[in-house]
C-alpha atoms as a PDB file:
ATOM      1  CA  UNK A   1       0.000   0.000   0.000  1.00  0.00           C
ATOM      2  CA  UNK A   2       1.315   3.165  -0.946  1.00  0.00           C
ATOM      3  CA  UNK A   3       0.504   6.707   1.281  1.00  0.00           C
ATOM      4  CA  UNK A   4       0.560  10.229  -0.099  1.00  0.00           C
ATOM      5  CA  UNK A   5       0.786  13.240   2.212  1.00  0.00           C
ATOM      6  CA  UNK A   6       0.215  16.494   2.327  1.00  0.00           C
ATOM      7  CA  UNK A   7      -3.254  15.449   0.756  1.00  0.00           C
ATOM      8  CA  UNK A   8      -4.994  18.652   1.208  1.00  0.00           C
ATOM      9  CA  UNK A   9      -2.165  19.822  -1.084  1.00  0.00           C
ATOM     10  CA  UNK A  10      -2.509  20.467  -5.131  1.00  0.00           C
ATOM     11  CA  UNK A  11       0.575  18.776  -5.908  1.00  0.00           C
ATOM     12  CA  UNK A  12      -0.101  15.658  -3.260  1.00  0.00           C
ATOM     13  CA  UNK A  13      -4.095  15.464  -4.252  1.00  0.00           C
ATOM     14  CA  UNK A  14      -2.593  15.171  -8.187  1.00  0.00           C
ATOM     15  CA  UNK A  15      -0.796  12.727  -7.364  1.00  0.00           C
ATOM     16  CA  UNK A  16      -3.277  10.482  -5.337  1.00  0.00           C
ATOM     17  CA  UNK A  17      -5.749  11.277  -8.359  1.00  0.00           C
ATOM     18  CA  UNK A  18      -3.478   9.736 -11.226  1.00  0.00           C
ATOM     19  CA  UNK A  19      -2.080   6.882  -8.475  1.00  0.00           C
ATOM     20  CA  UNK A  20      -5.950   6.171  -8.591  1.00  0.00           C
ATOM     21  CA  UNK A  21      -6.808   6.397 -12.152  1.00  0.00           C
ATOM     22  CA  UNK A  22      -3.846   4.138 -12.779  1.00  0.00           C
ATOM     23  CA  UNK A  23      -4.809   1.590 -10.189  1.00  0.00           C
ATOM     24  CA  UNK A  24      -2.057   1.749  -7.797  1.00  0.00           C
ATOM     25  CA  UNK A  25      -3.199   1.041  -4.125  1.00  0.00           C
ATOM     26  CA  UNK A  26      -3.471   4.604  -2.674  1.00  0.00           C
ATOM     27  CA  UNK A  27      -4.055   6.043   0.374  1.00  0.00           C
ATOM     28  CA  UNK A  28      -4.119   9.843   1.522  1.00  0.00           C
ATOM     29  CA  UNK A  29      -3.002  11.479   4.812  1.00  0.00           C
ATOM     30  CA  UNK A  30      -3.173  15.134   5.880  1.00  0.00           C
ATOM     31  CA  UNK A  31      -5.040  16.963   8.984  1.00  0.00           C
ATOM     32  CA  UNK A  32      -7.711  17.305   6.686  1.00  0.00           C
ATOM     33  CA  UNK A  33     -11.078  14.892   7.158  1.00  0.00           C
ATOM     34  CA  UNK A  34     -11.522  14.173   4.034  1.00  0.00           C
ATOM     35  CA  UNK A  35      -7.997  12.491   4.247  1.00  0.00           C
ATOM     36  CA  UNK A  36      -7.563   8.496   4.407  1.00  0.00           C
ATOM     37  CA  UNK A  37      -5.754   8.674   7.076  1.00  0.00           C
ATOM     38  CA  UNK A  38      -5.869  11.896   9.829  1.00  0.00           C
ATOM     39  CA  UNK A  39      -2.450  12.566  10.663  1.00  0.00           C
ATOM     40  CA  UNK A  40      -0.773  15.956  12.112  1.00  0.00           C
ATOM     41  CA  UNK A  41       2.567  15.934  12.051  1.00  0.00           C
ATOM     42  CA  UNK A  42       3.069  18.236  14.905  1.00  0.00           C
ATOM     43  CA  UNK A  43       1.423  14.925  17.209  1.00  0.00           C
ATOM     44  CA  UNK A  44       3.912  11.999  16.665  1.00  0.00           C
ATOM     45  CA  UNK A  45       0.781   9.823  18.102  1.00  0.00           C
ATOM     46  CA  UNK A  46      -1.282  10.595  14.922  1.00  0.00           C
ATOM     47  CA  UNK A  47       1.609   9.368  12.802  1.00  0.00           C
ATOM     48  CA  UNK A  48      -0.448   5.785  11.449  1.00  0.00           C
ATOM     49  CA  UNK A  49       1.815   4.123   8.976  1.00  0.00           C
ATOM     50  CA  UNK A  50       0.224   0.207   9.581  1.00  0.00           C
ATOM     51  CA  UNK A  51       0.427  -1.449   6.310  1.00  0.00           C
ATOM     52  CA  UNK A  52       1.800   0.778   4.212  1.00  0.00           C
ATOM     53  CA  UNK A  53       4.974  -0.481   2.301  1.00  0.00           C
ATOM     54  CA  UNK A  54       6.130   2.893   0.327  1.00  0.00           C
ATOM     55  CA  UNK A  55       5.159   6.435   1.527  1.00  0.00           C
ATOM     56  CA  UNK A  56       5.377   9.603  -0.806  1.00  0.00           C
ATOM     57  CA  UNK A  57       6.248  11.798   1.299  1.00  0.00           C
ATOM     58  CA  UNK A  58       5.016  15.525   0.280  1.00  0.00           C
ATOM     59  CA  UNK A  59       7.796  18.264   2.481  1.00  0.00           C
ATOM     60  CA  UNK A  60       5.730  19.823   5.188  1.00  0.00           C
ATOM     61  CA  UNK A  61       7.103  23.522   4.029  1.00  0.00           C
ATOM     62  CA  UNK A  62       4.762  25.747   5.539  1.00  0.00           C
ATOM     63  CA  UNK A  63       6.653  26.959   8.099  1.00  0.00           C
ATOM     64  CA  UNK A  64      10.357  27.446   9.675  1.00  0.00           C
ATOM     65  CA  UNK A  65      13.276  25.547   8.605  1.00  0.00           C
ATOM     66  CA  UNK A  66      12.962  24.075  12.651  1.00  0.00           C
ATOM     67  CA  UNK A  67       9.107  23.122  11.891  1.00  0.00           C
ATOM     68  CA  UNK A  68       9.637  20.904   9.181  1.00  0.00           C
ATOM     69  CA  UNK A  69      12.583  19.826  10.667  1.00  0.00           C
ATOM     70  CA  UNK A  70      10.831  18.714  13.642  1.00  0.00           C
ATOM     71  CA  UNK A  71       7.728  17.596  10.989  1.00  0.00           C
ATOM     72  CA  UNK A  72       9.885  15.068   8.833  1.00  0.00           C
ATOM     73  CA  UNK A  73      11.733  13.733  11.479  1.00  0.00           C
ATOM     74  CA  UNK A  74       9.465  12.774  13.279  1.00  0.00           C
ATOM     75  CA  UNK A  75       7.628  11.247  10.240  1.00  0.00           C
ATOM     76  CA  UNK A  76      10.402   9.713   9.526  1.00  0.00           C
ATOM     77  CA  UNK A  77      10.983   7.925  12.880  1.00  0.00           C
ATOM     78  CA  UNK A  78       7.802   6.294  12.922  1.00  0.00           C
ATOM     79  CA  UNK A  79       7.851   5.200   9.789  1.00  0.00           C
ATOM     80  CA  UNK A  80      10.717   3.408  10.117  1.00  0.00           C
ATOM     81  CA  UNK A  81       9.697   1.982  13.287  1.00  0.00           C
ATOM     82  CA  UNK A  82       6.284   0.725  11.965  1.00  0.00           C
ATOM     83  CA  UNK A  83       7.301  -0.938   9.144  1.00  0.00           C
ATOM     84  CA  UNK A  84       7.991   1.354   5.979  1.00  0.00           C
ATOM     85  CA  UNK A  85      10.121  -0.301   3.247  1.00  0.00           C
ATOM     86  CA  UNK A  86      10.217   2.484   0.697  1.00  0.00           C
ATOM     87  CA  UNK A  87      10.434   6.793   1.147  1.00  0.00           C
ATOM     88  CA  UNK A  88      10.007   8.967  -2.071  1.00  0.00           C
ATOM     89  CA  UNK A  89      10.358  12.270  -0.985  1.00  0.00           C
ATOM     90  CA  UNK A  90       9.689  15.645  -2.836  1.00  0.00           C
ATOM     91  CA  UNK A  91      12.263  17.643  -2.481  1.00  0.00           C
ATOM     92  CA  UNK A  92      13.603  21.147  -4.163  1.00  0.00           C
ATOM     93  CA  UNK A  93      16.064  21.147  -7.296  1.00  0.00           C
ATOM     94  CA  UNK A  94      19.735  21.541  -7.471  1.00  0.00           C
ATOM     95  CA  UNK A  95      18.855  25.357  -8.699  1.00  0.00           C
ATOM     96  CA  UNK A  96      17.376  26.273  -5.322  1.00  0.00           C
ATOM     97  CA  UNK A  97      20.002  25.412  -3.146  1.00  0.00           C
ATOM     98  CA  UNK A  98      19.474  29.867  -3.295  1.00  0.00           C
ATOM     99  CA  UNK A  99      16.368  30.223  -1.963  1.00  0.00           C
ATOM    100  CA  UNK A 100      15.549  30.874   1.562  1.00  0.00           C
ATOM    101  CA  UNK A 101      13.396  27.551   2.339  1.00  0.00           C
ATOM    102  CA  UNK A 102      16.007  25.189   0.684  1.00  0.00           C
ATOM    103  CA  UNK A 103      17.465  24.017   4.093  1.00  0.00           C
ATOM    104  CA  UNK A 104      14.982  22.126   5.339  1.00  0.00           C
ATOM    105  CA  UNK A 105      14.927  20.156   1.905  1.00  0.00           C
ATOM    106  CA  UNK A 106      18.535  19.229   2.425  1.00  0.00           C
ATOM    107  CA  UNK A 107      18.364  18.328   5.546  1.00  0.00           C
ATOM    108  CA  UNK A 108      15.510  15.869   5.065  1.00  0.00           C
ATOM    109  CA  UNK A 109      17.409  14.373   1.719  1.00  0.00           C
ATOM    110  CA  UNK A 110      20.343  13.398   4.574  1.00  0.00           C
ATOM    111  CA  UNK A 111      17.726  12.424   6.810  1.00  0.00           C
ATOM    112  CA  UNK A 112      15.819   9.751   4.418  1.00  0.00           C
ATOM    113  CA  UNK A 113      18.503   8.528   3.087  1.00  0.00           C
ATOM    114  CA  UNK A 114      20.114   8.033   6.733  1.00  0.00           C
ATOM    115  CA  UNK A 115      16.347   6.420   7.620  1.00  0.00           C
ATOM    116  CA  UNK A 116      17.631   2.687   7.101  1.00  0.00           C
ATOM    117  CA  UNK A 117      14.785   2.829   4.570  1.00  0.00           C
ATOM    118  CA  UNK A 118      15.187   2.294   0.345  1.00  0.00           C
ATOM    119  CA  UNK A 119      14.620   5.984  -1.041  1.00  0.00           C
ATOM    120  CA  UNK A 120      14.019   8.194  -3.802  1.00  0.00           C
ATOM    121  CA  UNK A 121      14.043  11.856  -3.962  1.00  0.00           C
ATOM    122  CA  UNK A 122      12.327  13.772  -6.250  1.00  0.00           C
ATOM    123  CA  UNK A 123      13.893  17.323  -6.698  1.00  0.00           C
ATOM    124  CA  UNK A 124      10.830  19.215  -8.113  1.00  0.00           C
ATOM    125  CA  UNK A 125      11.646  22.635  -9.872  1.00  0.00           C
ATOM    126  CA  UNK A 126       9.553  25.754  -8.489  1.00  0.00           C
ATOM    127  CA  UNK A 127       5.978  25.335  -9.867  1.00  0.00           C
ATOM    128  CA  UNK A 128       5.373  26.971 -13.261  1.00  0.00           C
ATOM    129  CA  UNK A 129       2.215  27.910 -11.336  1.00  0.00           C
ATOM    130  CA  UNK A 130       3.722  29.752  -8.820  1.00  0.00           C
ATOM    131  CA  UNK A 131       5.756  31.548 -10.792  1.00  0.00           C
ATOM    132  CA  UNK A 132       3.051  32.651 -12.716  1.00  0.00           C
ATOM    133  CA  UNK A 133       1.344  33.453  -9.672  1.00  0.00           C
ATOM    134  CA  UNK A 134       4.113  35.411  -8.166  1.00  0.00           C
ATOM    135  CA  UNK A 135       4.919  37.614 -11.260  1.00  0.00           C
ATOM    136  CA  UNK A 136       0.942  38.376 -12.056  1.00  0.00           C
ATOM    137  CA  UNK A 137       0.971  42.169 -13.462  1.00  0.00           C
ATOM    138  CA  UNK A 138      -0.291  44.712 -11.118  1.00  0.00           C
ATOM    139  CA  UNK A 139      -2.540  47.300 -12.600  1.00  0.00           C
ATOM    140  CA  UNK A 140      -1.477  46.407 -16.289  1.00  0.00           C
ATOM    141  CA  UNK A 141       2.474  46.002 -15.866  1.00  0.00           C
ATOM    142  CA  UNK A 142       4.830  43.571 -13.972  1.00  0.00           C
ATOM    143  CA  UNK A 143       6.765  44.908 -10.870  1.00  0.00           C
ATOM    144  CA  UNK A 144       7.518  41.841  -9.132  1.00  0.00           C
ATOM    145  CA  UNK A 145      11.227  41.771  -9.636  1.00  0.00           C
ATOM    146  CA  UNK A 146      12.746  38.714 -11.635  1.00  0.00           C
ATOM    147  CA  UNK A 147      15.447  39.611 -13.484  1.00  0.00           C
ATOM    148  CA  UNK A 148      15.844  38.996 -16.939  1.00  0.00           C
ATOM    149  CA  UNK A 149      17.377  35.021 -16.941  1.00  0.00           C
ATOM    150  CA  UNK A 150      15.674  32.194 -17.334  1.00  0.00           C
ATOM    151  CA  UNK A 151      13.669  30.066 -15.059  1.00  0.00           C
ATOM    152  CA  UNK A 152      13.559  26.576 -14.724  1.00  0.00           C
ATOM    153  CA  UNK A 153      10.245  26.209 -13.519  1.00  0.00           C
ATOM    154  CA  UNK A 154       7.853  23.153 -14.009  1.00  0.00           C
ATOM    155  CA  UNK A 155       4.519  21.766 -14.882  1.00  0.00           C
ATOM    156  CA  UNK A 156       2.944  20.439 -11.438  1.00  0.00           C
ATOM    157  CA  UNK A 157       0.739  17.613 -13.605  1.00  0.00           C
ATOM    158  CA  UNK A 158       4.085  17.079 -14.841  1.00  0.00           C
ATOM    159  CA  UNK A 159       5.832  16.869 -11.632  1.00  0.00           C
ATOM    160  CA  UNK A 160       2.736  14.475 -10.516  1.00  0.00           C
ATOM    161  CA  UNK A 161       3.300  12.022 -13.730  1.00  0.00           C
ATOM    162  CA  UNK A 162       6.376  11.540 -12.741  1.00  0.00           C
ATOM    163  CA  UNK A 163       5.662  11.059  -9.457  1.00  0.00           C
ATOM    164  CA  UNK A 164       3.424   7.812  -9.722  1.00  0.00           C
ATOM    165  CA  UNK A 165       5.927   6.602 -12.490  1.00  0.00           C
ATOM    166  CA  UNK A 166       7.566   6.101  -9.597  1.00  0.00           C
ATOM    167  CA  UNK A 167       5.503   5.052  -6.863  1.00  0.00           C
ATOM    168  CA  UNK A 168       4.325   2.131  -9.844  1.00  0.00           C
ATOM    169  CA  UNK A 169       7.838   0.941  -9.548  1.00  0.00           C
ATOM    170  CA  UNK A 170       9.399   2.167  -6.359  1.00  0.00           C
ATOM    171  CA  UNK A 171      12.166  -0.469  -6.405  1.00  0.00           C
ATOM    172  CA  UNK A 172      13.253  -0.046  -9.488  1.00  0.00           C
ATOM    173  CA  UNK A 173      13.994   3.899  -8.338  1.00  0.00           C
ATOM    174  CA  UNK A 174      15.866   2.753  -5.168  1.00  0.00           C
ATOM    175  CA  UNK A 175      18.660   4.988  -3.906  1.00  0.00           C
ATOM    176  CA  UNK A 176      18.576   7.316  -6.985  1.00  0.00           C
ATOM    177  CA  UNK A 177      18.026  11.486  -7.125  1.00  0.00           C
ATOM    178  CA  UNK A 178      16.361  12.755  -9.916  1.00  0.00           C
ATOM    179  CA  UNK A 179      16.590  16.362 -11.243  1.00  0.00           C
ATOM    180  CA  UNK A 180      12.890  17.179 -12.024  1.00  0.00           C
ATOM    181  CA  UNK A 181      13.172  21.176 -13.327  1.00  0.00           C
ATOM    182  CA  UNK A 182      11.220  22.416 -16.861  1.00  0.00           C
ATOM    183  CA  UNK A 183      12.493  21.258 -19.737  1.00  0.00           C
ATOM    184  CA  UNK A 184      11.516  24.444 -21.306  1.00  0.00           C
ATOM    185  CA  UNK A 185      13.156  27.186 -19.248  1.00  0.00           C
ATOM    186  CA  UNK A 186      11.725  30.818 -19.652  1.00  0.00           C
ATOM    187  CA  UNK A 187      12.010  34.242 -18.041  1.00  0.00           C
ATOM    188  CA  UNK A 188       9.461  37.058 -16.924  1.00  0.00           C
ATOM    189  CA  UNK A 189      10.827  38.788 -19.973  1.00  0.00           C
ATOM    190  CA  UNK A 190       8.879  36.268 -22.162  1.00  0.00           C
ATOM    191  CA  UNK A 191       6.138  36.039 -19.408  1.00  0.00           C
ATOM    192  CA  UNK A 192       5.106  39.945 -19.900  1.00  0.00           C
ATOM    193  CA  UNK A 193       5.553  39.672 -24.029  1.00  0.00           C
ATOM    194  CA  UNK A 194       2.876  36.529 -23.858  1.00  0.00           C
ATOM    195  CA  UNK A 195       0.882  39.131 -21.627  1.00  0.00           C
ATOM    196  CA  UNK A 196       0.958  41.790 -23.465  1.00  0.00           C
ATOM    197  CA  UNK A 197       1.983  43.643 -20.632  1.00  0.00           C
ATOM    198  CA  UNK A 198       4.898  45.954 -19.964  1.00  0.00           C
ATOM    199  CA  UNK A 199       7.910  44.247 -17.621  1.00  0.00           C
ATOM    200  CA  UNK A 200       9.016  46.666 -15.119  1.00  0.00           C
ATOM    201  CA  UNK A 201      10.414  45.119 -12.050  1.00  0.00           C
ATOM    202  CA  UNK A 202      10.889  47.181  -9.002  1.00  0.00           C
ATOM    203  CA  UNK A 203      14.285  46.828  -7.118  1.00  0.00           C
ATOM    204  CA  UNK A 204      14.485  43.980  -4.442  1.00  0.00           C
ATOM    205  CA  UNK A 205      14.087  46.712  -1.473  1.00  0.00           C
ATOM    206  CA  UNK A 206      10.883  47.680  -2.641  1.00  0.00           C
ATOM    207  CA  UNK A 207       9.710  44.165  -3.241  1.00  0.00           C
ATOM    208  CA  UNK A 208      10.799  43.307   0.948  1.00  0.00           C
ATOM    209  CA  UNK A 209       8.669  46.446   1.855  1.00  0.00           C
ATOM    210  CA  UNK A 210       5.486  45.509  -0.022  1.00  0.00           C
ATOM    211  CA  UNK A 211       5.790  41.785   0.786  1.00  0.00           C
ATOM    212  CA  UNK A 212       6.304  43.281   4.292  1.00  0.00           C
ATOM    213  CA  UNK A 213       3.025  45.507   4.268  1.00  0.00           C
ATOM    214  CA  UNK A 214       1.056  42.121   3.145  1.00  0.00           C
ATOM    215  CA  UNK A 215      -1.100  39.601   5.328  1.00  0.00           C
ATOM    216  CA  UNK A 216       1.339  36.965   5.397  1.00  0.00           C
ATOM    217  CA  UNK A 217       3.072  34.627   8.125  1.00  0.00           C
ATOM    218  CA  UNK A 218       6.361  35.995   9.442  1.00  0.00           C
ATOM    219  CA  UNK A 219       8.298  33.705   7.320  1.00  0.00           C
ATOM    220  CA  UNK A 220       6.502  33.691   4.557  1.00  0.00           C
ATOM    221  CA  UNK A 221       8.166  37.415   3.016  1.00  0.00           C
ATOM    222  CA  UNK A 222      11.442  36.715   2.989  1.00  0.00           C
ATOM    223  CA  UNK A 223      10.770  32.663   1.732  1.00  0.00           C
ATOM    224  CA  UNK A 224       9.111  34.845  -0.923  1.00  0.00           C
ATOM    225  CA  UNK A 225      11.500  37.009  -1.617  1.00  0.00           C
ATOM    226  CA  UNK A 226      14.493  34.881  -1.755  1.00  0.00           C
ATOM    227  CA  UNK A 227      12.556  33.626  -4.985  1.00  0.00           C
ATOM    228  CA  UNK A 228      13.164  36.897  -6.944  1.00  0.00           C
ATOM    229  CA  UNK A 229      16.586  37.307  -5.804  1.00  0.00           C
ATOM    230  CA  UNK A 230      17.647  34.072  -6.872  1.00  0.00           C
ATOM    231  CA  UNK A 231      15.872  35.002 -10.161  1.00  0.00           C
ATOM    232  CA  UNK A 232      17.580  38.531 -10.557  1.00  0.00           C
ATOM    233  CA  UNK A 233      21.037  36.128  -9.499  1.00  0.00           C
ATOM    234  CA  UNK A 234      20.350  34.026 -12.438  1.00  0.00           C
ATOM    235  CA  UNK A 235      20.554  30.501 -10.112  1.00  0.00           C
ATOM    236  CA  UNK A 236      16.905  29.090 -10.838  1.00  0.00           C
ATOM    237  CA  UNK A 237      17.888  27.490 -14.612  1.00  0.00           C
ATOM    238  CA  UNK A 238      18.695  24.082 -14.573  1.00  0.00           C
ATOM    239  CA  UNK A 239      21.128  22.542 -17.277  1.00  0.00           C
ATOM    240  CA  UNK A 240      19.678  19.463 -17.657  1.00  0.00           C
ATOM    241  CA  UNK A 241      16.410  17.703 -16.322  1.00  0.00           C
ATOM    242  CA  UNK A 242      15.034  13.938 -15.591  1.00  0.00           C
ATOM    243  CA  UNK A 243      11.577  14.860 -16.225  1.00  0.00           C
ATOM    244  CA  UNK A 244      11.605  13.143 -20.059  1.00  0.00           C
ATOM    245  CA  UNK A 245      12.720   9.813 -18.561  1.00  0.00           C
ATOM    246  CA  UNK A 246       9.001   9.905 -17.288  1.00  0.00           C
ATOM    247  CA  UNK A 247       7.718  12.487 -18.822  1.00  0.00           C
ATOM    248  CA  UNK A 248       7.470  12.239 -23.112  1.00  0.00           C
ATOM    249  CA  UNK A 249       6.283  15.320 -23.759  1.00  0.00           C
ATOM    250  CA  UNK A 250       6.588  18.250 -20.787  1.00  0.00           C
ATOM    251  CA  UNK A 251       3.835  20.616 -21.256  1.00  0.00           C
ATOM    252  CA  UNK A 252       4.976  24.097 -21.745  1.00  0.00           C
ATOM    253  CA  UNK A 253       5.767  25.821 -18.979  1.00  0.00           C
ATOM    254  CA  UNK A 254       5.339  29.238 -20.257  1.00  0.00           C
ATOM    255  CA  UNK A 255       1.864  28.721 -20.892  1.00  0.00           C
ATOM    256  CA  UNK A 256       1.289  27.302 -17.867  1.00  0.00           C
ATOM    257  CA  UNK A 257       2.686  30.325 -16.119  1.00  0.00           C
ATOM    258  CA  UNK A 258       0.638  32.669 -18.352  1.00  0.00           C
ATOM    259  CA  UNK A 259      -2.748  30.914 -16.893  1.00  0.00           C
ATOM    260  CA  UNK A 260      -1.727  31.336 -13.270  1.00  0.00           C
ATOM    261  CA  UNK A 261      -0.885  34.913 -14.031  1.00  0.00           C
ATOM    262  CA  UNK A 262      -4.073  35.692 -16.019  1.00  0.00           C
ATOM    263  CA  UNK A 263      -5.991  34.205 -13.197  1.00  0.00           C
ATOM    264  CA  UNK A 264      -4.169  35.663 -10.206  1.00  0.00           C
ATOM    265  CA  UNK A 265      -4.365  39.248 -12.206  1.00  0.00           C
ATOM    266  CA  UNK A 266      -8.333  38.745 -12.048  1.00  0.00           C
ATOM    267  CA  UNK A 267      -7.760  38.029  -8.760  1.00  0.00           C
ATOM    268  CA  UNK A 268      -6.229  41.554  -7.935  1.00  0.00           C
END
């Protein structure tokens, strides 16, 4: 039996929705009751892993570095103990060793494959989606500052494909990393021309103030903005990805951007 968590989650629900649709035996976990299984991984005693042979484990990133620490540790520990043969974990690409939130990925990469467990990590590019998201124009123009490189960013269908390409075969993906970043880079540059929007990014000081000024968590600003300064530093391009191996033909990622942005500009 396999278990995907973070099931509340878009990424983790596609998943468990093609792991379905292509018969694989399925189960979801999150806090939410519409779960499979209700688990919290701030409560070790929720942590329910009987029967379940391989568990896709979906990083608990919505919080500190020492939260999800704490989160996959412990998730970890109990797996172990009760019985779990096989972890595939999603974690962040080479690219975005940069960003602010990439510790905790590392960390739990050492920590799986440290877990006496057979492993896999998946090392997802930044949602096309997000980026999208994240460089929507404001009032007819984009200010969000990105730079002018190209971004690596991916698919999340895509990401999920590949995901229960794995979790069909888990064994056959035992101890290896893959790279899983766009195949078809792109930068905001090409984002705004697809738009038909002006590109004016502001500098990254104005960017911390209105991030600051929003309704967000206290880490969620500079997580945030460590995403355009790795963009205007030209680290979020990936030379070469794994997503074909599973993936034959990578949907654009520039179009996929251009959606989230039309719909978080409507949004606004």
């Amino acid at each position: 039996m396999i278990l995907i968590t973070g099931a509340s989650g878009q990424l983790a629900s596609l998943v468990a929705d093609k792991a379905n649709e292509s018969g694989l035996p399925a189960l979801t976990a999150s806090r939410s009751p519409t779960a499979d299984r209700r688990m919290d991984f701030d409560r070790p005693e929720t942590l329910d892993f009987s029967e379940i042979k391989t568990l896709f484990l979906v990083s608990a990133g919505y919080a500190e570095d020492d939260v999800v620490i704490r989160r996959h540790g412990a998730v970890l520990e109990a797996a172990g103990r009760q019985g779990v043969k096989h972890v595939v974990y999603t974690s962040l690409s080479q690219a975005s060793d940069h960003l602010g939130f990439a510790l905790a990925h590392r960390w739990t990469e050492r920590a799986v494959m440290n877990s006496g467990m057979a492993w896999t990590i998946l090392r997802n590019g930044l949602y096309a989606e997000l980026i999208g998201a994240l460089a929507a124009p404001r009032e007819g123009r984009i200010t969000t500052p990105f730079g002018t490189g190209r971004i690596s960013a991916v698919a999340r269908a895509d990401l999920a494909d590949a995901a229960v390409a794995v979790l069909a075969k888990p064994e056959a993906h035992a101890g290896v990393t893959y790279e899983l970043s766009g195949t078809t880079p792109f930068s905001v540059v090409d984002l705004a021309r697809q738009l038909e929007v002006s590109y004016e990014p502001t500098s990254l000081e104005s960017e911390r103030e209105r991030l600051s000024g929003l309704s967000l968590l206290p880490f969620q600003p500079a997580m945030l903005l460590s995403i355009s300064s790795a963009a205007v530093a030209g680290f979020l391009k990936t030379e070469a990805s794994d997503l074909p191996k599973f993936v034959a033909n990578p949907r654009d990622s520039l179009s996929i951007a251009c959606v989230a942005a039309r719909q978080a500009y409507a949004l606004e």
